[in-house]
C-alpha atoms as a PDB file:
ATOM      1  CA  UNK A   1       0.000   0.000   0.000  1.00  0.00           C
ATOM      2  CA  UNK A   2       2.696   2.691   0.783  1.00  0.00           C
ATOM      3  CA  UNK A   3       4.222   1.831  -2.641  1.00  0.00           C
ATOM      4  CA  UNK A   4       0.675   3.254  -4.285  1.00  0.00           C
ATOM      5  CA  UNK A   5       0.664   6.076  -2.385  1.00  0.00           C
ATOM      6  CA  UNK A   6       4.075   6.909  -3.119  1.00  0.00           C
ATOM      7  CA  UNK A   7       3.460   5.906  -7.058  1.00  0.00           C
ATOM      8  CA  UNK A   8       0.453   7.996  -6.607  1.00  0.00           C
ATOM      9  CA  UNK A   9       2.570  11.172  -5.246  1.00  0.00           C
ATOM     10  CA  UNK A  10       5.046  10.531  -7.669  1.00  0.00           C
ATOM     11  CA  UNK A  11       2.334  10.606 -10.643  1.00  0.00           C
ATOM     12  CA  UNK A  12       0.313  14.044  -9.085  1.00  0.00           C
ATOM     13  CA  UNK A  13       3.966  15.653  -8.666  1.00  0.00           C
ATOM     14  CA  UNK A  14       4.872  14.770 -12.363  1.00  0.00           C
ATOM     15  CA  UNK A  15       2.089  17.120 -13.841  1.00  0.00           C
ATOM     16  CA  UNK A  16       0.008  14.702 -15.663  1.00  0.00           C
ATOM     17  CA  UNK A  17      -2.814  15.427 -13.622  1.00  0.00           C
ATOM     18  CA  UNK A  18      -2.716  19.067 -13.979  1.00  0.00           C
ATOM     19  CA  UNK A  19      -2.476  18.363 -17.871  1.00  0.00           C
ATOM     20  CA  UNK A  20      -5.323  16.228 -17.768  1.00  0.00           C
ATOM     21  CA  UNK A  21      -7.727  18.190 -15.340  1.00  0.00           C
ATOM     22  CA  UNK A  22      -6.930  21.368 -17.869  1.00  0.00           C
ATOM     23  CA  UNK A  23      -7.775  19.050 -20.611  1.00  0.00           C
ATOM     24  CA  UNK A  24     -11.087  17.914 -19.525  1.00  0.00           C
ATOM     25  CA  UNK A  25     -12.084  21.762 -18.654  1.00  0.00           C
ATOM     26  CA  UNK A  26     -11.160  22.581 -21.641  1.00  0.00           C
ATOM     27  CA  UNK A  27     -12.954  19.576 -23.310  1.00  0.00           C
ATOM     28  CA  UNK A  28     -16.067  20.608 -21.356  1.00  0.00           C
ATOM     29  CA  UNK A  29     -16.220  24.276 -22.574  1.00  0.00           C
ATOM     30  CA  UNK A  30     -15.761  22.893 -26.007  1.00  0.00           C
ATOM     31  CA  UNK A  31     -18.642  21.093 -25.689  1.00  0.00           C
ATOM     32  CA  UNK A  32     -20.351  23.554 -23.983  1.00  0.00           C
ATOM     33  CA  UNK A  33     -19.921  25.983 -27.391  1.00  0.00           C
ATOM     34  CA  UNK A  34     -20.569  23.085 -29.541  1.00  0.00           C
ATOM     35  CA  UNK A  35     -24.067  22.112 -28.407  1.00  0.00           C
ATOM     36  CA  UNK A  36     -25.081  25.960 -28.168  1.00  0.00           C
ATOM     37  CA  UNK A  37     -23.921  26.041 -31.463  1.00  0.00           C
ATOM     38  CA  UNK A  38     -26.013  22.926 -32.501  1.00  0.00           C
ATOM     39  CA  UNK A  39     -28.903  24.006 -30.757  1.00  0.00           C
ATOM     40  CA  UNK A  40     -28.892  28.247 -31.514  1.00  0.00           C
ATOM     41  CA  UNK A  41     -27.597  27.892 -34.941  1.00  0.00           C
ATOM     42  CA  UNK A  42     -27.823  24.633 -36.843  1.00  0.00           C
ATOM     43  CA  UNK A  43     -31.235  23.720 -35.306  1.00  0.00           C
ATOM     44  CA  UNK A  44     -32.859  26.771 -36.651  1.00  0.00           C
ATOM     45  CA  UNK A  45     -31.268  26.915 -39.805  1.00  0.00           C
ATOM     46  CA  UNK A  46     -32.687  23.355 -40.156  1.00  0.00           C
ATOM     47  CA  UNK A  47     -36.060  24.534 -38.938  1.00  0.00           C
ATOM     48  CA  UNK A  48     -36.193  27.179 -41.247  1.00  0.00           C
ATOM     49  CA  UNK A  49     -35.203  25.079 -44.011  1.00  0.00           C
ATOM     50  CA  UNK A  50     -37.030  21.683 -42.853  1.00  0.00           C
ATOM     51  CA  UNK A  51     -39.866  23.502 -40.919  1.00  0.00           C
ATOM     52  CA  UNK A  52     -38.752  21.377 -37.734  1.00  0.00           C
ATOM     53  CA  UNK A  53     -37.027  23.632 -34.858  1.00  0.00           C
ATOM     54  CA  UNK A  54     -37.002  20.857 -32.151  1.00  0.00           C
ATOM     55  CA  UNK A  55     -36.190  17.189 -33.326  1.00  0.00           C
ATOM     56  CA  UNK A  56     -36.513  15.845 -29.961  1.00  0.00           C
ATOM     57  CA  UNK A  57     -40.093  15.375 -31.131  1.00  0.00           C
ATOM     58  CA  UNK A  58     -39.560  12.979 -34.031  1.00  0.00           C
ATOM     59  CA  UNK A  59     -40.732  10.060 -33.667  1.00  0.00           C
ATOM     60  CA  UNK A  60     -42.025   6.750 -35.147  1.00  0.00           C
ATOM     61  CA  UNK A  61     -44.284   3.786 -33.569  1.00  0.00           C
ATOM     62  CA  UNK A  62     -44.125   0.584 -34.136  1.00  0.00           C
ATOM     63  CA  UNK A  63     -46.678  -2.006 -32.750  1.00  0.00           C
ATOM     64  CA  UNK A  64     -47.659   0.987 -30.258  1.00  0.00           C
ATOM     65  CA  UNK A  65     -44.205   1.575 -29.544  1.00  0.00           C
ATOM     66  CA  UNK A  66     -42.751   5.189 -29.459  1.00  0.00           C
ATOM     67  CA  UNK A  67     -39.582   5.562 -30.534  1.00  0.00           C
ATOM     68  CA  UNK A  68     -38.089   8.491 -30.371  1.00  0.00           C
ATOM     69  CA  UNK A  69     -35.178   9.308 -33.001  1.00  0.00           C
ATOM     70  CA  UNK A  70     -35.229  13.350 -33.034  1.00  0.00           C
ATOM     71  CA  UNK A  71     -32.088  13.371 -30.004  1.00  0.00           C
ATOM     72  CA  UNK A  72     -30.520  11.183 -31.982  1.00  0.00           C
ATOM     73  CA  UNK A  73     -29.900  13.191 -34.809  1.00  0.00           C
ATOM     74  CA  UNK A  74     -29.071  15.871 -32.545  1.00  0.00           C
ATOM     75  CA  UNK A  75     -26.303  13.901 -30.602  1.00  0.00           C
ATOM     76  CA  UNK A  76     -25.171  12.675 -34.536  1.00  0.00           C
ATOM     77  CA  UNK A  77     -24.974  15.948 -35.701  1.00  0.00           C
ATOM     78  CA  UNK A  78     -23.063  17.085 -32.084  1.00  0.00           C
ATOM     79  CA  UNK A  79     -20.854  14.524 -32.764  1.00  0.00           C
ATOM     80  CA  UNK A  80     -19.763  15.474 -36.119  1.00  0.00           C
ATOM     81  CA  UNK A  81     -19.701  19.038 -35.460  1.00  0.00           C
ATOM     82  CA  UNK A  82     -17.012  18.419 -32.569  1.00  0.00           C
ATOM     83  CA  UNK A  83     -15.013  15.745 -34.694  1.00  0.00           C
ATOM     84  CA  UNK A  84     -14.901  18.584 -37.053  1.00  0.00           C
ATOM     85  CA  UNK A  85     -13.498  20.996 -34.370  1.00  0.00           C
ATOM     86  CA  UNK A  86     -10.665  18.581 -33.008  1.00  0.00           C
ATOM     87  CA  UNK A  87      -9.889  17.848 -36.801  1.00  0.00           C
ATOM     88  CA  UNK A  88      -9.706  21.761 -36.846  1.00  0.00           C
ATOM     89  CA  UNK A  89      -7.753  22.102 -34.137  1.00  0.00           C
ATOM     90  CA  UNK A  90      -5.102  19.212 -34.325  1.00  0.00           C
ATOM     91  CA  UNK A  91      -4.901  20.038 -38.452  1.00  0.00           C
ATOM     92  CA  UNK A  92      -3.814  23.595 -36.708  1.00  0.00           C
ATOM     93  CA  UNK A  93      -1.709  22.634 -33.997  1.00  0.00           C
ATOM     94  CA  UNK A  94       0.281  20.285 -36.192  1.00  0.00           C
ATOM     95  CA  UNK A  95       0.935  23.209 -38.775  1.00  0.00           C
ATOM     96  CA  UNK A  96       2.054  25.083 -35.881  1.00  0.00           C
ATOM     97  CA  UNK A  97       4.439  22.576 -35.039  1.00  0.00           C
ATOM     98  CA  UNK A  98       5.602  21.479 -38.263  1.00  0.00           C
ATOM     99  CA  UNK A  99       6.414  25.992 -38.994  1.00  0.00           C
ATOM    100  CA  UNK A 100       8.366  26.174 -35.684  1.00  0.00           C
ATOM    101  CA  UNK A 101      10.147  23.030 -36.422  1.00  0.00           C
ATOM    102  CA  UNK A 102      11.437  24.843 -39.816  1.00  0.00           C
ATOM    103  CA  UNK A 103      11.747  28.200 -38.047  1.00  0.00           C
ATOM    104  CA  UNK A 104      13.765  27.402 -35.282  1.00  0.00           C
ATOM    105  CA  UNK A 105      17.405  27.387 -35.038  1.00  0.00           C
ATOM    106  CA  UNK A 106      19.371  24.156 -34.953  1.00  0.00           C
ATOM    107  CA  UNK A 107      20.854  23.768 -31.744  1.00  0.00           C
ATOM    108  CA  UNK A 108      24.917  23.804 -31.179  1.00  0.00           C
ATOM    109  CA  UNK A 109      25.993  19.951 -31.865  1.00  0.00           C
ATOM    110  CA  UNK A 110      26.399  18.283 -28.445  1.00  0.00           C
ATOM    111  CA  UNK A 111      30.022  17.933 -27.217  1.00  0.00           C
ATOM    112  CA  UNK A 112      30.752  13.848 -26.846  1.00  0.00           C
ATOM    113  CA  UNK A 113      33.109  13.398 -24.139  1.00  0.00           C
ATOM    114  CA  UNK A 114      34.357  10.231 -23.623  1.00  0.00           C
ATOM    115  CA  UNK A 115      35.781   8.695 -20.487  1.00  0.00           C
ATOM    116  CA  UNK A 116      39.371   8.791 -21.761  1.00  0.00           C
ATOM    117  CA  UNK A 117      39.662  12.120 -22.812  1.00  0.00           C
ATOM    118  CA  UNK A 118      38.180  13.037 -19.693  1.00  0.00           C
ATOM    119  CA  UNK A 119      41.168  10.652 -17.406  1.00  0.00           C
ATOM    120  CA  UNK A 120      43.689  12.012 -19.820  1.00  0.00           C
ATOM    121  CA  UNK A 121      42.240  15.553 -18.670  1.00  0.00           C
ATOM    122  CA  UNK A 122      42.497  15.090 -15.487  1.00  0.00           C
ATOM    123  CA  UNK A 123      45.548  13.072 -15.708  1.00  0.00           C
ATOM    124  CA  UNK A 124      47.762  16.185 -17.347  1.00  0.00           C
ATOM    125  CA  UNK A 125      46.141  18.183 -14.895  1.00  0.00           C
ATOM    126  CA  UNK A 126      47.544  16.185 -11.939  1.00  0.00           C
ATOM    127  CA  UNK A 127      51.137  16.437 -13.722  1.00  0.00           C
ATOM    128  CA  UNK A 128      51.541  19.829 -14.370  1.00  0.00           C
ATOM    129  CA  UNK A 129      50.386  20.631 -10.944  1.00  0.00           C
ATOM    130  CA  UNK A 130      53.607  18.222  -9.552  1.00  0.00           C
END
């Protein structure tokens, strides 16, 4: 048990739960915009166009069964409206990353000591100091 807990620290002190509660706020708020969206705008632009504003009253019965398929057209078309907003997003953040890969400037090539030269280093050191 106190290797959990200390796993547990280890994984809240790393960040990834900071990362991940910021991404599901943000994910949230998304969503948030995307229904209002689907609902304000896309709704009534169906409405106007299919004379339906609210299709959580389509239904169909069968054998005196209601079924009600109006909320899910709504959640289908809430569902591709945010796949289309992550595509639009990632297809963004990946441009950004790809133009400040190009843009930025190579670091200085890395300096590869080996053991020797290092002994050898310290080795003339110790001479010239006798």
């Amino acid at each position: 048990m106190k290797r959990f807990v200390k796993e547990f620290k280890v994984f809240i002190a790393t960040g990834n739960m900071i990362e991940l509660a910021v991404a599901v706020i943000l994910g949230a708020a998304v969503k948030a915009v995307i229904d209002s969206f689907t609902k304000d705008v896309m709704m009534q632009l169906i409405a106007a166009i299919g004379g339906k504003k609210d299709f959580s009253k389509l239904l169909f019965t069968v054998n005196n069964a209601q079924i009600f398929y109006g909320n899910v057209l709504t959640a289908i078309l809430n569902l591709m409206l945010v796949g289309l907003v992550l595509f639009l997003m990632i297809k963004a953040y990946n441009h950004l990353k790809q133009r400040m890969a190009t843009e930025a400037p190579e670091p200085d090539a890395p300096v590869v000591v080996s053991e020797l030269s290092v002994l050898l280093e310290i080795r003339d050191a110790l001479t010239s100091q006798r």
